[in-house]
Protein backbone atom coordinates (compact mmCIF):
# COMPACT_ATOMS: atom_id res chain seq x y z
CA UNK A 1 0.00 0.00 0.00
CA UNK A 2 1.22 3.71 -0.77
CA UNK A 3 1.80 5.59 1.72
CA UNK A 4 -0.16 9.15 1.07
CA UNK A 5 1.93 12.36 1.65
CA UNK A 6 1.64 14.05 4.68
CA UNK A 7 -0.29 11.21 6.30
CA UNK A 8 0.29 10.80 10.28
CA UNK A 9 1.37 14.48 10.64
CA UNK A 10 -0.35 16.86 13.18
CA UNK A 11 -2.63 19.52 11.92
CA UNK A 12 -2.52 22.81 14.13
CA UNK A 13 -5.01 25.37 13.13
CA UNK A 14 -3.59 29.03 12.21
CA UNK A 15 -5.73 32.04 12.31
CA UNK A 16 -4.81 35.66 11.02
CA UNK A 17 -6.22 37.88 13.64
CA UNK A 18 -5.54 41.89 13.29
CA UNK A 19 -2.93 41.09 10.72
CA UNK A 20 -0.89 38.60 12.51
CA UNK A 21 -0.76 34.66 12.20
CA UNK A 22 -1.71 32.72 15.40
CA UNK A 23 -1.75 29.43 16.57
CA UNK A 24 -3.11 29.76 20.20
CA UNK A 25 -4.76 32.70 21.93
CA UNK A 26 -3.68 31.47 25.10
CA UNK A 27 -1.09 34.81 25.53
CA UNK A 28 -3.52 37.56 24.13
CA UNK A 29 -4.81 40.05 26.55
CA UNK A 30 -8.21 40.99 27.31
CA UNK A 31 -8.39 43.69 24.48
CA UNK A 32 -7.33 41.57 22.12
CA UNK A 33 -9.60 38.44 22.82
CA UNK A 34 -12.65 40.67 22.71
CA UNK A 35 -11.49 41.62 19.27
CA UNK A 36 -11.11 38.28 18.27
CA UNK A 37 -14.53 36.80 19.86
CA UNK A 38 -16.43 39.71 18.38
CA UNK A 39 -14.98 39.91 15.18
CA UNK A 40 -17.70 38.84 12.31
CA UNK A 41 -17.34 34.72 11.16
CA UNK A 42 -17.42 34.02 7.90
CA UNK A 43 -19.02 30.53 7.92
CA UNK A 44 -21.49 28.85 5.82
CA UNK A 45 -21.10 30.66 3.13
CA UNK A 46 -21.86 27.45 0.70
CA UNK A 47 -25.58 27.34 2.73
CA UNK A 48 -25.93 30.86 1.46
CA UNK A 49 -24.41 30.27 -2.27
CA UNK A 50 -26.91 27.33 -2.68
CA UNK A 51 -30.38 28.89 -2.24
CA UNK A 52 -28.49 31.97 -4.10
CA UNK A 53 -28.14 29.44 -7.10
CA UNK A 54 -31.49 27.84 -6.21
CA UNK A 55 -33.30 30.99 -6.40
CA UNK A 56 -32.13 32.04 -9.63
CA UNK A 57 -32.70 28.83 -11.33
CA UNK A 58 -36.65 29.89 -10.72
């Protein structure tokens, strides 16, 4: 069996929060946590394209 590329290496998630790349936001201070938990998520944006497409098609 081939072994696939990258497979059995960790995966850490990195952010780009007020113009810097993060990996934790365990040193941030208080300022700069509210920023980051009020800041405006971009998720489900392929929800929204759907019935976008959807509605058009009628």
């Amino acid at each position: 069996m081939e072994k696939i590329v990258g497979e059995g290496q960790g995966f850490d998630r990195i952010r780009r929060i007020t113009g810097y790349l993060v990996g934790t936001t365990d040193r941030f201070n208080n300022g700069k946590r509210a920023e980051e938990r009020d800041r405006v998520k971009h998720s489900g944006i392929k929800e929204i394209m759907k019935k976008e497409v959807s509605k058009d098609e009628n």
